[in-house]
Protein backbone atom coordinates (compact mmCIF):
# COMPACT_ATOMS: atom_id res chain seq x y z
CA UNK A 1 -23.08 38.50 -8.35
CA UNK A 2 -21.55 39.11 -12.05
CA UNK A 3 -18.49 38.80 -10.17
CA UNK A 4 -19.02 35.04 -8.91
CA UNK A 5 -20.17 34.00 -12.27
CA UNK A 6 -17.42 35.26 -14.45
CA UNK A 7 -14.92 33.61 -11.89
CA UNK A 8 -16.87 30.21 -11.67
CA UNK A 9 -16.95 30.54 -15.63
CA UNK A 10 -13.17 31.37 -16.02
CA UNK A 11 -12.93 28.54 -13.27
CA UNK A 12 -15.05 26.32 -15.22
CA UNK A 13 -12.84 26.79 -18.67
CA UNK A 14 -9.15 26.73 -16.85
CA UNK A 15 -10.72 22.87 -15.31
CA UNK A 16 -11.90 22.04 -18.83
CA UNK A 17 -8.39 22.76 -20.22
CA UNK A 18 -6.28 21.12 -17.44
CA UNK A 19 -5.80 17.04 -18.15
CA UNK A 20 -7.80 15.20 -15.73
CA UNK A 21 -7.06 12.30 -14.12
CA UNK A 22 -8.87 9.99 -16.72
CA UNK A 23 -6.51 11.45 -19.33
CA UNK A 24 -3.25 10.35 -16.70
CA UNK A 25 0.04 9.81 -18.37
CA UNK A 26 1.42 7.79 -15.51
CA UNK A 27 0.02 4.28 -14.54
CA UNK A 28 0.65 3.08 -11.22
CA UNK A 29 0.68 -0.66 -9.87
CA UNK A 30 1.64 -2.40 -6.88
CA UNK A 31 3.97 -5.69 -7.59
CA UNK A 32 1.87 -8.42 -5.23
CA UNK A 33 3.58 -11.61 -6.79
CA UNK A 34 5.22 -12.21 -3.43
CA UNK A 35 3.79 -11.98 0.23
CA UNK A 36 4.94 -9.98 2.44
CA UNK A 37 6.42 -11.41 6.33
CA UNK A 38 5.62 -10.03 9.04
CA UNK A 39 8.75 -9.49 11.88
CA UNK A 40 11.28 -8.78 9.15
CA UNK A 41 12.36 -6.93 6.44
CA UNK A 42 9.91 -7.61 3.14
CA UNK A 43 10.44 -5.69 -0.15
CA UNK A 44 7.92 -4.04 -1.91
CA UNK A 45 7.73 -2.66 -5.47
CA UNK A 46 5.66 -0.61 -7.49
CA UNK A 47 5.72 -0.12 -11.28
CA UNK A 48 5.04 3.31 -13.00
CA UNK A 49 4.57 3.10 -16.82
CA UNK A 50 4.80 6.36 -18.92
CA UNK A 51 1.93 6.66 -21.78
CA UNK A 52 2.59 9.71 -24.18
CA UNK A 53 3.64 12.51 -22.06
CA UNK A 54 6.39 12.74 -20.31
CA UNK A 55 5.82 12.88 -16.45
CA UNK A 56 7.41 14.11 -13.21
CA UNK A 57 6.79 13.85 -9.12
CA UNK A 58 7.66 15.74 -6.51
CA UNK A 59 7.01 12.80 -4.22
CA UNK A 60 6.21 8.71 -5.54
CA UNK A 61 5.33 6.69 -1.98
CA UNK A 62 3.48 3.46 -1.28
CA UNK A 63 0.84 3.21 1.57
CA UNK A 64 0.48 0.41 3.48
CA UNK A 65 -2.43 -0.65 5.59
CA UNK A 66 -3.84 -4.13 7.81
CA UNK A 67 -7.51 -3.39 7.79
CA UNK A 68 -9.73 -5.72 10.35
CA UNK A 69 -13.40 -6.19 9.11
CA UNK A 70 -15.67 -7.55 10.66
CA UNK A 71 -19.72 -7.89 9.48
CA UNK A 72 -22.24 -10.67 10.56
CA UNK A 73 -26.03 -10.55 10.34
CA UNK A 74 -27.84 -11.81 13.88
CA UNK A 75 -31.77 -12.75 13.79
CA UNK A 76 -33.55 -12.18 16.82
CA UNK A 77 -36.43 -14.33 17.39
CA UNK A 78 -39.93 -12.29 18.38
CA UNK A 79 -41.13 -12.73 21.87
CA UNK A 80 -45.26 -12.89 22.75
CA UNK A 81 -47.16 -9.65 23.05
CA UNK A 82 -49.54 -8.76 26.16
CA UNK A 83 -52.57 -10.93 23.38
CA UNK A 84 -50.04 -14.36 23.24
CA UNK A 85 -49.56 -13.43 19.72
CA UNK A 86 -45.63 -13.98 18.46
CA UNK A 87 -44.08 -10.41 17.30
CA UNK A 88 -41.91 -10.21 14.14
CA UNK A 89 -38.50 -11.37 14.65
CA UNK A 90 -35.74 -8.32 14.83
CA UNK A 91 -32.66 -8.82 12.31
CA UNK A 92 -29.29 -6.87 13.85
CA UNK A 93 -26.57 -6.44 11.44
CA UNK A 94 -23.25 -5.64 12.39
CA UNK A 95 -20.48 -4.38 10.16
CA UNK A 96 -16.80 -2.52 11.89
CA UNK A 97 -14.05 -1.89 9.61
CA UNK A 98 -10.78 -0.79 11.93
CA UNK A 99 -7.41 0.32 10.79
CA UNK A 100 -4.82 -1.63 12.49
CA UNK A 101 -1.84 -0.43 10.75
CA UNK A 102 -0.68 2.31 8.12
CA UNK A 103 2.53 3.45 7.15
CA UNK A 104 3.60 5.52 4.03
CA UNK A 105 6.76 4.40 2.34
CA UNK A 106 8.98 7.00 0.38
CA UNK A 107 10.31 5.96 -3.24
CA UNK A 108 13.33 7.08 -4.91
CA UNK A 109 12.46 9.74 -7.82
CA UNK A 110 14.50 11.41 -10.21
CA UNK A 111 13.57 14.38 -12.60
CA UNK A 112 11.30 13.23 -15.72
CA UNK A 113 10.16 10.34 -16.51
CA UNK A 114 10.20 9.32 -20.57
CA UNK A 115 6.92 9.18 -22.53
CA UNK A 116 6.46 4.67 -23.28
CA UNK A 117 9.04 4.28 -20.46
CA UNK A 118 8.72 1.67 -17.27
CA UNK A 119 10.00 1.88 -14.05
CA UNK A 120 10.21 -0.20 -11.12
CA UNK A 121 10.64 1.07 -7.64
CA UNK A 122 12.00 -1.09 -4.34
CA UNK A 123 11.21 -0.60 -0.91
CA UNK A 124 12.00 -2.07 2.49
CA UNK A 125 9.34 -2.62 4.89
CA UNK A 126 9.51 -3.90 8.56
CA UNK A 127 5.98 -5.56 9.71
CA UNK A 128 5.85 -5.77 13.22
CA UNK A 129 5.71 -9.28 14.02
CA UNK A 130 2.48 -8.56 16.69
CA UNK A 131 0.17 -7.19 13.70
CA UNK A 132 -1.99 -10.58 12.34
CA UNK A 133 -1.40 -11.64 8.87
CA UNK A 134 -4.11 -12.19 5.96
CA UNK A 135 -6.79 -14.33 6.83
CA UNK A 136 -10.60 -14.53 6.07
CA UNK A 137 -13.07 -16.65 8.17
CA UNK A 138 -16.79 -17.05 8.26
CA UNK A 139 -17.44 -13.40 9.75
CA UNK A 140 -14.49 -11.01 9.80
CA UNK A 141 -11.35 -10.87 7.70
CA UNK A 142 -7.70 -9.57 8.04
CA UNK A 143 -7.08 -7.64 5.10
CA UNK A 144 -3.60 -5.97 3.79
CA UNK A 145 -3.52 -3.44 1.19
CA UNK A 146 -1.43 -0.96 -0.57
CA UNK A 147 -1.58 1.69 -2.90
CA UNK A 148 0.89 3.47 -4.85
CA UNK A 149 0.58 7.42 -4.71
CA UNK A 150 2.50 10.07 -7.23
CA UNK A 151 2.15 13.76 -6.53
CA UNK A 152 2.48 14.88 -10.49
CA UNK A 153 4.04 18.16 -10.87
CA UNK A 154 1.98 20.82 -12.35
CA UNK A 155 -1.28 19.22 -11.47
CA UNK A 156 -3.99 18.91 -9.29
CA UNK A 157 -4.05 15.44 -8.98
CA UNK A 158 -2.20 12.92 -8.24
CA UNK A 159 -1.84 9.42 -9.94
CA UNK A 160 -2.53 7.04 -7.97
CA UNK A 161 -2.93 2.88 -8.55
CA UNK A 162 -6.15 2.40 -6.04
CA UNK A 163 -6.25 0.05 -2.67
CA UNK A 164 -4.42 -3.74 -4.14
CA UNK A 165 -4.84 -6.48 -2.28
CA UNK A 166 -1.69 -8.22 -0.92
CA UNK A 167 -0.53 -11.23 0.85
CA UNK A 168 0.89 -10.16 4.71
CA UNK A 169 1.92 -13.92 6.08
């Protein structure tokens, strides 16, 4: 038992000491100021700025995803009871999220990035032409996004930009 607790309190004390991510040198962003085409080649680009510290990956990549969601909200009206008295009406909701398409694309790396530095990365991407673009109606959407993903070096975590939106035509 002293055992666990002296490791979970060493544990505790090597986490405090490590950066976390909310302290993350590296800021990550996708470049969505042009839409992607689906059929053909498309570029993407990502932008890593450097805060204090300098930074290196072992790996910098881009994931890509067509997400198809779907949620409507359906009232059932209430039929009579055995009395003739009307029961409550029944509400059904339905909500399906399915991934229609992911794909993780590589970036060029190289050694240590500069503390106040900026970088942009390029990528070619090929959309098969049968996957739908964006679009949003009354009850389901098509919805593209990407994320860009660096695998830090010496730490536990990775930075990482969070799901963008972006324009698939």
């Amino acid at each position: 038992m002293l055992r666990t607790i002296a490791c979970a309190v060493l544990f505790g004390a090597a986490l405090a000491s490590t950066a976390q991510p909310s302290f993350a040198q590296a800021i990550l962003a996708i470049d969505g100021s042009g839409a992607l085409v689906r059929g053909g080649d498309s570029t993407v680009a990502a932008r890593l700025s450097i805060k204090s510290k300098a930074v290196s990956f072992h790996r910098l990549y881009i994931n890509l995803r067509c997400r198809e969601l779907i949620e409507f909200t359906h009232s059932i009206t209430g039929d009579k009871d055995d009395k003739g008295k009307a029961t409550a009406a029944k509400t059904v909701n339905v909500k399906k999220d399915e991934t229609l398409f992911e794909r993780r694309i590589p970036l060029e790396t190289g050694g240590e990035y500069a503390p106040g530095s900026s970088h942009t990365f390029k990528a070619r991407i090929d959309i098969p032409s049968n996957l739908p673009p964006t679009a949003r109606g009354k009850f389901s959407q098509i919805k593209w996004e990407a994320e860009v993903v660096g695998d830090v070096v010496g730490k536990f975590w990775d930075a990482n930009s969070g799901w963008q939106e972006i324009t698939v035509k």
